[in-house]
C-alpha atoms as a PDB file:
ATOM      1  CA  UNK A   1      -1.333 -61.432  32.057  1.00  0.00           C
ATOM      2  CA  UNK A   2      -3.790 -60.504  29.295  1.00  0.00           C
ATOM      3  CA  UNK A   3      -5.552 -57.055  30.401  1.00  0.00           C
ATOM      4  CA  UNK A   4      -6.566 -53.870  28.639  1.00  0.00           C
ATOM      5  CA  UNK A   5      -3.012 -51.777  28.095  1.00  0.00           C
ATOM      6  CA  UNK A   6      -1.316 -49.162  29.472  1.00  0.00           C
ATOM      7  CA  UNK A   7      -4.058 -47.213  31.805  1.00  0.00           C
ATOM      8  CA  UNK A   8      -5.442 -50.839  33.424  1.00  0.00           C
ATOM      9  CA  UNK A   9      -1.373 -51.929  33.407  1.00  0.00           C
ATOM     10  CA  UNK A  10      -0.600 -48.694  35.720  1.00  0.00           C
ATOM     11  CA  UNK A  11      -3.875 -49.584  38.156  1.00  0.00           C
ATOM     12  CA  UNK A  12      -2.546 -52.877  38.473  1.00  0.00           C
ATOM     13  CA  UNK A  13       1.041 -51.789  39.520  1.00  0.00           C
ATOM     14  CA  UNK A  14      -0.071 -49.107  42.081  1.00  0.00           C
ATOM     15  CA  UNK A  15      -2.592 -51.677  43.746  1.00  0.00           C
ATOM     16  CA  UNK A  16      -0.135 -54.624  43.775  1.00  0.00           C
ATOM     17  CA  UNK A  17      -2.013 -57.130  41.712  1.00  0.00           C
ATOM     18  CA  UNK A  18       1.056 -57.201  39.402  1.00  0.00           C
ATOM     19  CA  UNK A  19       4.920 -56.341  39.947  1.00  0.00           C
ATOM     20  CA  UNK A  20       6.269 -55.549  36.506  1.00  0.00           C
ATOM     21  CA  UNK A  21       4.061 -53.915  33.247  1.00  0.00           C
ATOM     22  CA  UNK A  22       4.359 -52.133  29.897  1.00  0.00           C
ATOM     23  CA  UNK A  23       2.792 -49.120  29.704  1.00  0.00           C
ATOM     24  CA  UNK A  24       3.014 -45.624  27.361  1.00  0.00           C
ATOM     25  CA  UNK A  25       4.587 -42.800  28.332  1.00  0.00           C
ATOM     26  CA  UNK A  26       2.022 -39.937  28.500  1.00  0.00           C
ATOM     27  CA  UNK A  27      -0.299 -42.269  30.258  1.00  0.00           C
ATOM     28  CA  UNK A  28       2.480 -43.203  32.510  1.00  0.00           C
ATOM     29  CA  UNK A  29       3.191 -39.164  33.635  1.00  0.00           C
ATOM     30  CA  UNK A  30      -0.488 -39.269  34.357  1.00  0.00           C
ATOM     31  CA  UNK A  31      -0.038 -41.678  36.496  1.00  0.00           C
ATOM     32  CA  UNK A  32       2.921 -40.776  38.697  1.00  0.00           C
ATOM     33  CA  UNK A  33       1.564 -37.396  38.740  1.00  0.00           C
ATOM     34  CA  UNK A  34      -1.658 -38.107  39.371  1.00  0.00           C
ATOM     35  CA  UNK A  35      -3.729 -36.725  36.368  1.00  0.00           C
ATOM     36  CA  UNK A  36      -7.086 -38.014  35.367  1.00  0.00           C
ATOM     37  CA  UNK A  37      -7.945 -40.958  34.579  1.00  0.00           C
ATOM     38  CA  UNK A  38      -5.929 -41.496  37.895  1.00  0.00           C
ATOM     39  CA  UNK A  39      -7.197 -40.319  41.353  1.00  0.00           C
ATOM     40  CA  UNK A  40      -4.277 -40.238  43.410  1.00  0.00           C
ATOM     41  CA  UNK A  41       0.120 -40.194  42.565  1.00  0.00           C
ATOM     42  CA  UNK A  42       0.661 -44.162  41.370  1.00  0.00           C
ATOM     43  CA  UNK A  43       3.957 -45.389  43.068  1.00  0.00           C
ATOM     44  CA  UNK A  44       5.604 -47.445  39.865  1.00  0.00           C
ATOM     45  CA  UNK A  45       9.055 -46.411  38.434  1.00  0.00           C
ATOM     46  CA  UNK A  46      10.858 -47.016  34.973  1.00  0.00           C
ATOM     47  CA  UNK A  47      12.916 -49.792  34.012  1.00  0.00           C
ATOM     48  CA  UNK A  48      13.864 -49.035  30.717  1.00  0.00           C
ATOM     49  CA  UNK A  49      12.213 -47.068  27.436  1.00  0.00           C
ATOM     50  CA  UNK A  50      11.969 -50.167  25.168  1.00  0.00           C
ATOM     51  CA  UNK A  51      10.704 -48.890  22.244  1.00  0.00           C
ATOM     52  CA  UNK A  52       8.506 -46.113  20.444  1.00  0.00           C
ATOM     53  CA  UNK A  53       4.539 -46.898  19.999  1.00  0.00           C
ATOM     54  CA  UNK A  54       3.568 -45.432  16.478  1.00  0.00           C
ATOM     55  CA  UNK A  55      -0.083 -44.180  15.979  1.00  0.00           C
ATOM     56  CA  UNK A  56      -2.055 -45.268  13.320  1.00  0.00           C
ATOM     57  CA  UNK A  57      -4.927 -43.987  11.924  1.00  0.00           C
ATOM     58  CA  UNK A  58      -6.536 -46.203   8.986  1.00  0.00           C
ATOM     59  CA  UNK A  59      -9.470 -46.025   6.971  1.00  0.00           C
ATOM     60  CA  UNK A  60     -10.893 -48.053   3.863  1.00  0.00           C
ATOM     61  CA  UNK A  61      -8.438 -46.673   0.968  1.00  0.00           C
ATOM     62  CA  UNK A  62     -12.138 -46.422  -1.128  1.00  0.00           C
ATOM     63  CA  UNK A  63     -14.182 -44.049   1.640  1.00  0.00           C
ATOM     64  CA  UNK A  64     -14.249 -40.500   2.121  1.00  0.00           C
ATOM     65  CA  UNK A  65     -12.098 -40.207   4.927  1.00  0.00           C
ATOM     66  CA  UNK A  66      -9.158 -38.337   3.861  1.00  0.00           C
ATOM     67  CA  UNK A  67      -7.973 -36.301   7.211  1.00  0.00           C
ATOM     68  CA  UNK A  68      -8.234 -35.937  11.229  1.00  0.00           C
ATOM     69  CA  UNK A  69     -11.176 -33.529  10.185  1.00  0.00           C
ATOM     70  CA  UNK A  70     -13.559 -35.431   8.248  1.00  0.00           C
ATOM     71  CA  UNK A  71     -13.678 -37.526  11.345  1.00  0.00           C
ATOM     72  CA  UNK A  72     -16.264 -35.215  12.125  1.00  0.00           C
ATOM     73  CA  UNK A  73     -19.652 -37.157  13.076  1.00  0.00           C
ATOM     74  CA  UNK A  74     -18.422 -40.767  12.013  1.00  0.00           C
ATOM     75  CA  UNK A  75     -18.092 -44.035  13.925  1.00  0.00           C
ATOM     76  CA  UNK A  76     -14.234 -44.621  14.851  1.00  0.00           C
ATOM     77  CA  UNK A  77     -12.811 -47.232  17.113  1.00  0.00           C
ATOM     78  CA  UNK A  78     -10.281 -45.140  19.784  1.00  0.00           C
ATOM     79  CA  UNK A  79      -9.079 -48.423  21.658  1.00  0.00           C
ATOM     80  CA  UNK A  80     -10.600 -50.709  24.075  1.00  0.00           C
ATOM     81  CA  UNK A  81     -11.336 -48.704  27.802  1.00  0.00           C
ATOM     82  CA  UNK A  82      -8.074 -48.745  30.175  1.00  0.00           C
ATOM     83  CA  UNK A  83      -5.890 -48.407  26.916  1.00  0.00           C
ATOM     84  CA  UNK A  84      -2.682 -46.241  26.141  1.00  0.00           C
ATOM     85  CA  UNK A  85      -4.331 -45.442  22.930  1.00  0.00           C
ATOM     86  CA  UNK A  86      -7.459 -43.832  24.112  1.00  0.00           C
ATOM     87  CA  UNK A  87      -5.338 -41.548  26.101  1.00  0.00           C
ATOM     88  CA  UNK A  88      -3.637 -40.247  22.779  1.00  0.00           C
ATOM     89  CA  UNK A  89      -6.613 -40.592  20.787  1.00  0.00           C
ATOM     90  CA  UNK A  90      -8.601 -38.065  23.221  1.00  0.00           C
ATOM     91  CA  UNK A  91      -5.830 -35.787  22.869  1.00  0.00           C
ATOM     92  CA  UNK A  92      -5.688 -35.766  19.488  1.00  0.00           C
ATOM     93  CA  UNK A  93      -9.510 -35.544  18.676  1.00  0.00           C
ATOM     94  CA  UNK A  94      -9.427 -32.899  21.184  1.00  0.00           C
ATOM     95  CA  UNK A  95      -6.608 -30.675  19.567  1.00  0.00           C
ATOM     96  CA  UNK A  96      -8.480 -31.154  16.077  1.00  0.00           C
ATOM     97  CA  UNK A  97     -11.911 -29.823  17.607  1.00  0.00           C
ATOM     98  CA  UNK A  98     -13.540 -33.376  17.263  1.00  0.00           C
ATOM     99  CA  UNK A  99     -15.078 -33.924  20.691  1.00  0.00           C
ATOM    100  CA  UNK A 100     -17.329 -30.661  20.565  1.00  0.00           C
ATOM    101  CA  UNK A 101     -19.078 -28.704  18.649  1.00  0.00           C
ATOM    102  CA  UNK A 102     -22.512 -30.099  16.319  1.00  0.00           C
ATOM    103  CA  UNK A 103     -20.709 -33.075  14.976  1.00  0.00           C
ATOM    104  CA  UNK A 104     -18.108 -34.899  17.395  1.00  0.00           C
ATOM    105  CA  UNK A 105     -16.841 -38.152  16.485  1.00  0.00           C
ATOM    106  CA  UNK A 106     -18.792 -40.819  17.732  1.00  0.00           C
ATOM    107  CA  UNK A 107     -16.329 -43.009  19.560  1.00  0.00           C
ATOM    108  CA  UNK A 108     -16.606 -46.494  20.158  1.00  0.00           C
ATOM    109  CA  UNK A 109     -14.064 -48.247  22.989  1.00  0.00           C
ATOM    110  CA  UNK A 110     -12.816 -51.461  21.005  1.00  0.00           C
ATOM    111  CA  UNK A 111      -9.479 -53.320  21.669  1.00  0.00           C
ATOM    112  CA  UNK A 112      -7.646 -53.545  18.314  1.00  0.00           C
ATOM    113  CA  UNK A 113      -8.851 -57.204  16.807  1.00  0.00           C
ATOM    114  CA  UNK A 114     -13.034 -55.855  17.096  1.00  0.00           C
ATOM    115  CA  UNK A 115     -11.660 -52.762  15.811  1.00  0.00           C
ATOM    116  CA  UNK A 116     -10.429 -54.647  12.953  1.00  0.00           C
ATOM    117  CA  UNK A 117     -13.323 -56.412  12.847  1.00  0.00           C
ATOM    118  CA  UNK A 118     -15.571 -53.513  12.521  1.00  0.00           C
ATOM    119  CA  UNK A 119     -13.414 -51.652   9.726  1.00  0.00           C
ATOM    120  CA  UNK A 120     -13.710 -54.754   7.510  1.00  0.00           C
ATOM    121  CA  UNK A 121     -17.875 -55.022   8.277  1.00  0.00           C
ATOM    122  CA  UNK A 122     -18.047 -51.354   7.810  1.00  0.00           C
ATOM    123  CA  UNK A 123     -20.007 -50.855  11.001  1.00  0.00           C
ATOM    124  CA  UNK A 124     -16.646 -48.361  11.992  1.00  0.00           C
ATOM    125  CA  UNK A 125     -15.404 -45.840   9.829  1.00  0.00           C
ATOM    126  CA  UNK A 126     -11.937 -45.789  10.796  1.00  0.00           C
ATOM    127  CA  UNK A 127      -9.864 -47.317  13.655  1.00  0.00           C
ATOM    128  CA  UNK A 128      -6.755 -45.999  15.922  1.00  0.00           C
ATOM    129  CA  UNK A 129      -4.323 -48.296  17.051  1.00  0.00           C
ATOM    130  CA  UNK A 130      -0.838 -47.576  18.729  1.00  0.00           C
ATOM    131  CA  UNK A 131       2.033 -49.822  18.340  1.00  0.00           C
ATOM    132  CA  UNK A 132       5.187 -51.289  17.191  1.00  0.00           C
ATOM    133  CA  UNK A 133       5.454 -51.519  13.313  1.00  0.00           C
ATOM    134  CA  UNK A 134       4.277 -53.504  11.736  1.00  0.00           C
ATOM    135  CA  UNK A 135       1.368 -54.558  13.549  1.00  0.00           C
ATOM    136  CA  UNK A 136       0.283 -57.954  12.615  1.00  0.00           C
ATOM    137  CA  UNK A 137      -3.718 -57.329  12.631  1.00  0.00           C
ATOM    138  CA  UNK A 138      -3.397 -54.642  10.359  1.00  0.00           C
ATOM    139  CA  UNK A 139      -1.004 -56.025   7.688  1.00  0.00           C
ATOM    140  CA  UNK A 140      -3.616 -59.293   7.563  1.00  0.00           C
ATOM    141  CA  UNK A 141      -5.950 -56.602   6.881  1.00  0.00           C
ATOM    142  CA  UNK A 142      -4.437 -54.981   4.521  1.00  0.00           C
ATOM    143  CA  UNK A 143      -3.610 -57.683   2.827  1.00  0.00           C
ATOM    144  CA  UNK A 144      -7.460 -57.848   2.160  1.00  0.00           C
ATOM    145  CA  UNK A 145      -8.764 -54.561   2.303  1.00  0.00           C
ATOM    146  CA  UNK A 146      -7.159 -51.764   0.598  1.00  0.00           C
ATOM    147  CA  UNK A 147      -6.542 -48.915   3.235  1.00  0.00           C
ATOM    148  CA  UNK A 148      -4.863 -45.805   3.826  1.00  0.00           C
ATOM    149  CA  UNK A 149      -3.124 -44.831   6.646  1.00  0.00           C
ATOM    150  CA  UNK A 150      -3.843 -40.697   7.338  1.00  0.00           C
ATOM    151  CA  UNK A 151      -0.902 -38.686   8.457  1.00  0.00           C
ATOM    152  CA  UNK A 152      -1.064 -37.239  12.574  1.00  0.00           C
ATOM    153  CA  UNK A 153       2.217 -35.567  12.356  1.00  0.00           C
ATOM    154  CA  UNK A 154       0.694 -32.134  12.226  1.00  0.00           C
ATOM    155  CA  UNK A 155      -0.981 -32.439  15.245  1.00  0.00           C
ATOM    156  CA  UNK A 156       2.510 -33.055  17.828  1.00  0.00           C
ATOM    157  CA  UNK A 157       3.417 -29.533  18.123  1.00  0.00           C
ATOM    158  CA  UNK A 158      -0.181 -29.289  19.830  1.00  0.00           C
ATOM    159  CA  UNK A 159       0.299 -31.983  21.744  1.00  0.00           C
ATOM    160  CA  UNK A 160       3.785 -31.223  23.133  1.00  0.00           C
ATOM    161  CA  UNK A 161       2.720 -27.721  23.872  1.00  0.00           C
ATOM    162  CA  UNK A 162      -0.100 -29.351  26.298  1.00  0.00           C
ATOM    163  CA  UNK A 163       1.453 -32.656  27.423  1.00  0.00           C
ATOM    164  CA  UNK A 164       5.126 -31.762  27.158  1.00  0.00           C
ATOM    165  CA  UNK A 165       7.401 -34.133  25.353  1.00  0.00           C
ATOM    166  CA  UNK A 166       6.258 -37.597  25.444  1.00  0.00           C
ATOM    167  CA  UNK A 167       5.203 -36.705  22.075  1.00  0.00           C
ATOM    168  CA  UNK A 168       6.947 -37.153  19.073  1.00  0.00           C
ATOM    169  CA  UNK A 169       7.154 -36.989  15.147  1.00  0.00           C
ATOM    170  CA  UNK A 170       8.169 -40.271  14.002  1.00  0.00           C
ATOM    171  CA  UNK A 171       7.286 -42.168  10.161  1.00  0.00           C
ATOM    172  CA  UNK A 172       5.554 -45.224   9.145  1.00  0.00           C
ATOM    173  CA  UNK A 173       7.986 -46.558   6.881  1.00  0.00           C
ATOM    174  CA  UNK A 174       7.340 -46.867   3.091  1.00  0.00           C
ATOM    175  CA  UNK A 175       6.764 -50.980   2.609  1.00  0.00           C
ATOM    176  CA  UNK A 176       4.711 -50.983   5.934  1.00  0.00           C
ATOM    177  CA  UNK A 177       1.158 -52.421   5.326  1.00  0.00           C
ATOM    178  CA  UNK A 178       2.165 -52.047   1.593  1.00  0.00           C
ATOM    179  CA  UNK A 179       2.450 -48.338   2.048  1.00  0.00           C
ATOM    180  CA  UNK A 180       3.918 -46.628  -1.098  1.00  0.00           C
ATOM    181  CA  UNK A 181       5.312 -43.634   1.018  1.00  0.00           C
ATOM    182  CA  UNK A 182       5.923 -42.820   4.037  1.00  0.00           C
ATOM    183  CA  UNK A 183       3.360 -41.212   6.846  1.00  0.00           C
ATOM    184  CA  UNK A 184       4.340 -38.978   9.415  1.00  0.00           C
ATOM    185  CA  UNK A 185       3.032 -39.729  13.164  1.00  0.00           C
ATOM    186  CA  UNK A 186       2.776 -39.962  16.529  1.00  0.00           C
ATOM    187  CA  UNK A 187       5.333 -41.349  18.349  1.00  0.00           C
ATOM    188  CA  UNK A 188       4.675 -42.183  22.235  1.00  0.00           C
ATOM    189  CA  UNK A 189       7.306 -44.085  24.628  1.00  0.00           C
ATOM    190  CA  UNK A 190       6.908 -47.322  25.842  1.00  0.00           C
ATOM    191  CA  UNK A 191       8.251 -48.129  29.423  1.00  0.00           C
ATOM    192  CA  UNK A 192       9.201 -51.359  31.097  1.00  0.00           C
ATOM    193  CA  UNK A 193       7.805 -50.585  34.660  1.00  0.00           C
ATOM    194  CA  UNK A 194       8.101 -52.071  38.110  1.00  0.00           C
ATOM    195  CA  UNK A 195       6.547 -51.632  41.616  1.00  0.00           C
ATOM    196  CA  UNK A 196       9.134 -49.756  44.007  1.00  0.00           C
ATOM    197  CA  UNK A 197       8.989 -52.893  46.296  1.00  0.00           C
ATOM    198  CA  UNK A 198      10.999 -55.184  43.779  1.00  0.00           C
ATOM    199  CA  UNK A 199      14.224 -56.059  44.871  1.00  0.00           C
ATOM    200  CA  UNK A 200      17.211 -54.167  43.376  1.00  0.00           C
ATOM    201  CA  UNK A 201      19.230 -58.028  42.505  1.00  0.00           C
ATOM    202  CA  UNK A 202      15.643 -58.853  40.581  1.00  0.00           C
ATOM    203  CA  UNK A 203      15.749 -55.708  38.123  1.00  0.00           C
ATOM    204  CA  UNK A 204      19.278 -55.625  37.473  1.00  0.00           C
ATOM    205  CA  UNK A 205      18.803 -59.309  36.643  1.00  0.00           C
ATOM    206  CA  UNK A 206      15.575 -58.661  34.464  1.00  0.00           C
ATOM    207  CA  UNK A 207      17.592 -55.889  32.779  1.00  0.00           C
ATOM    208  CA  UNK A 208      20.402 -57.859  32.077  1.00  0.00           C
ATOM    209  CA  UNK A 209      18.143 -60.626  30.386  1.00  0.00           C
ATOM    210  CA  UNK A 210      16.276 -57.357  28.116  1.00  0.00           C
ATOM    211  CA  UNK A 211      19.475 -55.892  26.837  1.00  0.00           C
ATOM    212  CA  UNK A 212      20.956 -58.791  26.121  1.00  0.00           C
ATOM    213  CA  UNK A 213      17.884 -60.483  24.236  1.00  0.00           C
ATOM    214  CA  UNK A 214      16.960 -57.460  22.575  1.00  0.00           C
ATOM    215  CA  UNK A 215      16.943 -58.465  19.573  1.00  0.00           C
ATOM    216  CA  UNK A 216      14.842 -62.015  19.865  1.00  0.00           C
ATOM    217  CA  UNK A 217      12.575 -59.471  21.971  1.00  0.00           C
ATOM    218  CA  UNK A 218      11.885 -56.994  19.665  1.00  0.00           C
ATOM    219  CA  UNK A 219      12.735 -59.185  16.488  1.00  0.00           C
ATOM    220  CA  UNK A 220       9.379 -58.343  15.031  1.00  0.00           C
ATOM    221  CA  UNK A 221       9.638 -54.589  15.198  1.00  0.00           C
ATOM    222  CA  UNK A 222      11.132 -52.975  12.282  1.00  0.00           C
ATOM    223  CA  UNK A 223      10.563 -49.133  13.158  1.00  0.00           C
ATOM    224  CA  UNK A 224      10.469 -48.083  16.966  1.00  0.00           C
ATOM    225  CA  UNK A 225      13.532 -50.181  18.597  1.00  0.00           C
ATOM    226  CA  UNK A 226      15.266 -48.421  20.315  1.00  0.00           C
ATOM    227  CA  UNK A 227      16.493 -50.653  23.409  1.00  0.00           C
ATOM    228  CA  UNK A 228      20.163 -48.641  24.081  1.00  0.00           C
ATOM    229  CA  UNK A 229      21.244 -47.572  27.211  1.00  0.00           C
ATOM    230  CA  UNK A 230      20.798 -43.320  26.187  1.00  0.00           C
ATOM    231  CA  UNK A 231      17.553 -43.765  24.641  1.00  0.00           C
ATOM    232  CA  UNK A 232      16.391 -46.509  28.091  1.00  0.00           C
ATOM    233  CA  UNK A 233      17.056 -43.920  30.446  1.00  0.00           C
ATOM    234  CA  UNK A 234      15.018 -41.255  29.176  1.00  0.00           C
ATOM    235  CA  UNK A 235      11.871 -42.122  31.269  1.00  0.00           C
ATOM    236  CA  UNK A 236      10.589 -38.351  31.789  1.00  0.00           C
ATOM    237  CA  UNK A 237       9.117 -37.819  34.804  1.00  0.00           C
ATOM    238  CA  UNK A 238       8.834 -41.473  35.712  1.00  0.00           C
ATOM    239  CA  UNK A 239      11.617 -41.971  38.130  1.00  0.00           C
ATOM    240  CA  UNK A 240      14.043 -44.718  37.353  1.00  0.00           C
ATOM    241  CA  UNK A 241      14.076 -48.306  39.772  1.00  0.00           C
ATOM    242  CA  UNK A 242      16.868 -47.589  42.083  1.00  0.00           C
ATOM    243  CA  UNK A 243      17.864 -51.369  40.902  1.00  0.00           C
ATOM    244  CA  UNK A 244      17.912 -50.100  37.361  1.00  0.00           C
ATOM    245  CA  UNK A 245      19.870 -47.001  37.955  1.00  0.00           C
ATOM    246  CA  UNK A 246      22.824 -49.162  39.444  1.00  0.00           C
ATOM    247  CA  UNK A 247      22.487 -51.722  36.566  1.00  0.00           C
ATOM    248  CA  UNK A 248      23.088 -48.967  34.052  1.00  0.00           C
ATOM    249  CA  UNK A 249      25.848 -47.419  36.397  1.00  0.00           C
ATOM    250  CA  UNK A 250      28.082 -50.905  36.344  1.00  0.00           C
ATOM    251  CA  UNK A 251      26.984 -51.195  32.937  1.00  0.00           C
ATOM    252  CA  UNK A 252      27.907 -48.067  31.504  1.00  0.00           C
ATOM    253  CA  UNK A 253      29.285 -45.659  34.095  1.00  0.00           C
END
């Protein structure tokens, strides 16, 4: 089903309209715990952590964007509404002083191919997106635009202190998007996620199908893979399936 990311995933899970969903991490806490956007404690649990979402922040390589700060009173796409990414985003403008004050960044909700859209018309300044790497709609556009991708990894000790430690530092990779270097980030989780109510046979099943597919899965990912049993477990404060926990037990002990 084609909907609008992690937030709108997690509504769709607790209400029953769907029985399996990706979703990030820190929006996923939220959830089971209750924490705006969400009104009430969602009841979804963990199947796996699949991979890492990396956040990018990209302006034209020509403008006069050069950091998190000179954000400051400009036009910037921060993810379509019911997104992962405008859960990070808010964070992050938040920690950098960007959504107070005399000049806040003037956000506008896009999903990521208007967002595109708008970077290459100029009617946005610059865009966030968060996801595996690369992502297709932004190496297309680089390969037309020049850009440059600014570096967020200053801002996760800010964000761990606040949110705890579904944030990370992780490093778009030099040859990325034609990057000559590599930029430090924001990592967030991505969890495989089910309703409570699915039967235990059905996720050990799924799982089996995941881990042993994983690499036709993720085979267009080449930073953020991480599908192994140590790094699938760790699903924070989103408890794990009860299925899933005995398919990693007969798995791996």
């Amino acid at each position: 089903m084609s909907t609008a990311a992690s937030v709108d995933n997690l509504r769709r899970l607790n209400d029953g309209s769907v029985e399996l969903a990706l979703a990030m991490a820190d929006a996923s806490e939220d959830a089971v715990r209750g924490r705006e956007p969400f009104l009430r404690k969602a009841a979804v649990t963990a199947l796996a952590r699949i991979y890492v979402n990396y956040t990018h922040l990209v302006v034209p390589a020509d403008g006069p964007v050069r950091s998190v700060k000179e954000l400051a009173g400009r036009q910037v796409a921060s993810g379509a509404a019911g997104s992962g990414v405008q859960v990070v985003v808010g964070r992050l403008l938040r920690a950098a002083g960007l959504l107070d004050g005399r000049s806040p960044v003037r956000e506008r909700r896009l999903g990521l191919a208007d967002s595109v859209d708008g970077l290459r018309a100029g009617t946005v300044d610059a865009l966030f997106w968060s996801g595996g790497v690369p992502t297709p709609a932004l190496s297309a556009l680089a390969a037309e635009l020049p850009l440059r991708f600014l570096p967020l990894d200053g801002y996760v000790s800010a964000l761990r202190e606040r949110h705890g430690p579904v944030y990370t530092t992780v490093t778009l990779p030099a040859g990325a998007y034609g990057l000559r270097e590599p930029v430090g980030t924001i990592g967030v989780g991505n969890y495989l996620l089910a309703r409570a109510d699915v039967p235990d046979r059905a996720v050990r099943e799924l799982l089996q199908v995941v881990f042993d597919q994983w690499r036709v899965l993720l085979r267009e990912v080449t930073a953020g893979a991480r599908l192994e049993p140590r790094f699938a477990i760790s699903t924070g404060r989103v408890p794990l399936h009860p299925g899933a926990k005995a398919y990693y037990r007969s798995v791996y002990g």
